[in-house]
Each structure stands twice: as structure tokens, then as C-alpha cells.
Protein backbone atom coordinates (compact mmCIF):
# COMPACT_ATOMS: atom_id res chain seq x y z
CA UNK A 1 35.72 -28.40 88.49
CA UNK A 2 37.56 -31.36 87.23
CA UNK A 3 40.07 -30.78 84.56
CA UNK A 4 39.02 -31.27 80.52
CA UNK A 5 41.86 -32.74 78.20
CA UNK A 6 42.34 -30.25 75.53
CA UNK A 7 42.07 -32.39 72.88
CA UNK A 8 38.11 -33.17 73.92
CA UNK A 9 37.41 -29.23 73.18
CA UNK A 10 38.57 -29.68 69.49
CA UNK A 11 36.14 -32.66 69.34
CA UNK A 12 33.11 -30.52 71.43
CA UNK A 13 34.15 -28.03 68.57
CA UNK A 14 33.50 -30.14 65.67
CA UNK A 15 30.50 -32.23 66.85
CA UNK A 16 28.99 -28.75 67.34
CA UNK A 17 30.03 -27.50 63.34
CA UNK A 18 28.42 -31.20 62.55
CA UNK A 19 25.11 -30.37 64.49
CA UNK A 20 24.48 -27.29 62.05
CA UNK A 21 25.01 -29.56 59.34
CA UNK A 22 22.52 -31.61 60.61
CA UNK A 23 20.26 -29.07 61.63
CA UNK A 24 20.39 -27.73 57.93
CA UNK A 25 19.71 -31.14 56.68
CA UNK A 26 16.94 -31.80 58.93
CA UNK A 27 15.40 -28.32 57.63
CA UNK A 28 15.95 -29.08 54.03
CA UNK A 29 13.96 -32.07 54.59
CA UNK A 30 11.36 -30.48 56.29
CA UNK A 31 10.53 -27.69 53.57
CA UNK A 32 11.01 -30.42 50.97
CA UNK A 33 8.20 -32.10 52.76
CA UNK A 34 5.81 -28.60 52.62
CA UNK A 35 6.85 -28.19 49.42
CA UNK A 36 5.82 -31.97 48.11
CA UNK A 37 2.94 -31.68 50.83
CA UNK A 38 4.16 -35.26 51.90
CA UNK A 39 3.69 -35.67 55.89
CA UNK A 40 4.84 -38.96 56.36
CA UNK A 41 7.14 -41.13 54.72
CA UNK A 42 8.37 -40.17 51.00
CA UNK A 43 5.08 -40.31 49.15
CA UNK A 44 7.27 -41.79 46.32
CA UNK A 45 8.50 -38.59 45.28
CA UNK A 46 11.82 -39.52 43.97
CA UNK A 47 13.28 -35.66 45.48
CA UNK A 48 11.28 -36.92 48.98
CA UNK A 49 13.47 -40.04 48.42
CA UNK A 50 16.79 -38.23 47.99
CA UNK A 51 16.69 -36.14 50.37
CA UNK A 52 16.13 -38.44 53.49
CA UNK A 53 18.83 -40.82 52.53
CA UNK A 54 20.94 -37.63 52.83
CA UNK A 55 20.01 -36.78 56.05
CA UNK A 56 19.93 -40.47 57.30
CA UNK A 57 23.24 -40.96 55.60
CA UNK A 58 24.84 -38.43 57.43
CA UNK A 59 23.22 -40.00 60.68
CA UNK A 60 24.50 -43.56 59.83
CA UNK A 61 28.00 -41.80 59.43
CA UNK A 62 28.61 -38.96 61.83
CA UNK A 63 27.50 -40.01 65.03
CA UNK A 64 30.03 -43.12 65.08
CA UNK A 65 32.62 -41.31 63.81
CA UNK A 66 32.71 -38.46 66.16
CA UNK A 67 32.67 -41.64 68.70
CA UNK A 68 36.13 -42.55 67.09
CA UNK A 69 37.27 -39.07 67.51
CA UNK A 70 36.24 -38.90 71.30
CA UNK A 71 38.02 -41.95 71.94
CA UNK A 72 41.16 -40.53 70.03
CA UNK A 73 40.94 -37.53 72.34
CA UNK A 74 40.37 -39.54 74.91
CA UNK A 75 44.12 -41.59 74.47
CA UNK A 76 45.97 -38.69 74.21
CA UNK A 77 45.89 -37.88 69.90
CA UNK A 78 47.07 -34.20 69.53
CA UNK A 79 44.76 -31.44 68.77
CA UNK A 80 46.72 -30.54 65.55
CA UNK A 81 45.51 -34.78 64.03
CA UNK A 82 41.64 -34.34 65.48
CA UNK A 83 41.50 -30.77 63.90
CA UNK A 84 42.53 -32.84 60.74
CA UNK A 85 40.12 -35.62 61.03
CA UNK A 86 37.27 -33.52 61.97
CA UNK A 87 37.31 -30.62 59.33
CA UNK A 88 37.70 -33.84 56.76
CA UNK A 89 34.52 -34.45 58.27
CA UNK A 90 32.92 -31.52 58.24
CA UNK A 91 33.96 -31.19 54.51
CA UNK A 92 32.92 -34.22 53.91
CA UNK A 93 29.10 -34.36 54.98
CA UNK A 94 29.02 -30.82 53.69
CA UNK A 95 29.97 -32.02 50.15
CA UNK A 96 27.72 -35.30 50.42
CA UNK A 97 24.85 -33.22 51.99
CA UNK A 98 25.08 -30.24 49.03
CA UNK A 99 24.90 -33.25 46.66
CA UNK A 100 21.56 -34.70 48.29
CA UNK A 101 19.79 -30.85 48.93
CA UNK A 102 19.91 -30.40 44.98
CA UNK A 103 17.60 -32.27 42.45
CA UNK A 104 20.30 -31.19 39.66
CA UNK A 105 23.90 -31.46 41.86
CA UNK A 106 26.50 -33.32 39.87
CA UNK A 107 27.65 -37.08 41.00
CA UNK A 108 30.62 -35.86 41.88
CA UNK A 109 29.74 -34.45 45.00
CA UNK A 110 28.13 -37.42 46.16
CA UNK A 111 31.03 -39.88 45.79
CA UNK A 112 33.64 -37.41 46.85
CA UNK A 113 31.60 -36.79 50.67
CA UNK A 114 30.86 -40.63 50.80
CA UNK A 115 34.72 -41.75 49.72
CA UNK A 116 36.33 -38.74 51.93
CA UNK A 117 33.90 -40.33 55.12
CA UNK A 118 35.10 -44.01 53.93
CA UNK A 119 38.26 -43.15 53.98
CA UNK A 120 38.72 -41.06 56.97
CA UNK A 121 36.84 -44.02 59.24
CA UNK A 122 38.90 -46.14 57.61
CA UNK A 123 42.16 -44.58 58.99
CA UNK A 124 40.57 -43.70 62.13
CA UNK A 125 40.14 -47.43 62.72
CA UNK A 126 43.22 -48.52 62.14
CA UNK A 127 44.83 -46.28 64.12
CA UNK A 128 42.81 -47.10 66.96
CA UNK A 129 43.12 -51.42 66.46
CA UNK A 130 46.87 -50.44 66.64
CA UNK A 131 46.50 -47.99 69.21
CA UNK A 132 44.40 -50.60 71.14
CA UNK A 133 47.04 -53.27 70.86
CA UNK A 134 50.15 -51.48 71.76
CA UNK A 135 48.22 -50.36 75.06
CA UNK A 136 47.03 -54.27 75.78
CA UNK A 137 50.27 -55.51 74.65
CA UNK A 138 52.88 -53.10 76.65
């Protein structure tokens, strides 16, 4: 059996955490759909609405980050920095996904999952444009 870098296991670990997020998402939706009786599409229920730009939200996000993280892992970041990144993740899309589950959640939690997910891809990236061009460049 080949030989896993450790680091990969703490990203396996969180893009697991993040699938139950999603799964829970994905349910919400669906019982939001039985309740509204809306098969298809949002029937222009303004919850209907809300609640799948949640759940797509967190697929536009969370996929490309935990990308970012696998490619971290992949050049050698420690555990200790991708257990960092990735329960600012999880906390993130936990947050932003609370806010989207609830007709009555406060605004709050919205901006605070979306800025924490900004800013966390944000700093991923960099590091990896620098990380990139130290490896081409030495």
C-alpha cells in the first residue's frame, strides 16, 4: 500500500465534516420542498428561494476550496495550518448555512459565514501564488 502524507488525512477529515453539512443542507431543502409542496424549481416561494441559494452557495464555495486545501497538503503545509483553515471552514458554512435554514435568522450570520469563506480563500490563494513561485523560481 503506497504511503499517504499525513497532512491529506486532516483534509479527508474535513471534506468528510463538510459532507454532513451538505447532507443537512440538501435535507433542509428537501423538507422545505414537502413542506411548500414545490417539486421543481422554487415555485416563487421567497423561503424556496432562500434556501437553495444556501445550499448552492455552499456548493459554489466548498468544493474549490477543499481543492486549495488538497493542494496545500499536497506541498507539504503542516497539519497544525490545514486543521486551521478547515475548521474556519467548517465554521464558516455552518454559520452561513444556519443563516439560510431559518426564515427569521439574523443578517449577521449570513455575512459573518460569507466574509469568514472570503477571507479564508483569500489567504489560501495567496499563499499558494507565492508558494507556486518560490517552487518555479528556485
Amino acid at each position: 500500500m503506497a504511503e499517504v502524507l499525513p497532512a491529506l488525512y486532516v483534509v479527508a477529515f474535513y471534506a468528510g465534516l463538510l459532507g454532513l453539512v451538505h447532507l443537512w443542507l440538501m435535507a433542509a431543502v428537501g423538507m422545505a420542498r414537502g413542506k411548500q409542496k414545490v417539486s421543481i424549481g422554487d415555485g416563487g416561494d421567497p423561503f424556496m428561494i432562500r434556501i437553495m441559494r444556501g445550499q448552492a452557495n455552499f456548493c459554489e464555495n466548498v468544493p474549490i476550496t477543499l481543492v486549495f486545501l488538497l493542494i496545500m497538503a499536497l506541498l507539504g503545509t503542516p497539519a497544525w495550518v490545514l486543521h486551521l483553515f478547515g475548521i474556519t471552514l467548517l465554521a464558516a458554512r455552518l454559520i452561513h448555512g444556519w443563516h439560510f435554514t431559518r426564515p427569521d435568522a439574523p443578517g449577521w450570520q449570513r455575512a459573518a459565514g460569507a466574509g469568514l469563506t472570503v477571507l479564508l480563500q483569500f489567504a489560501i490563494v495567496a499563499g499558494l501564488i507565492v508558494h507556486g513561485l518560490n517552487g518555479m523560481m528556485g
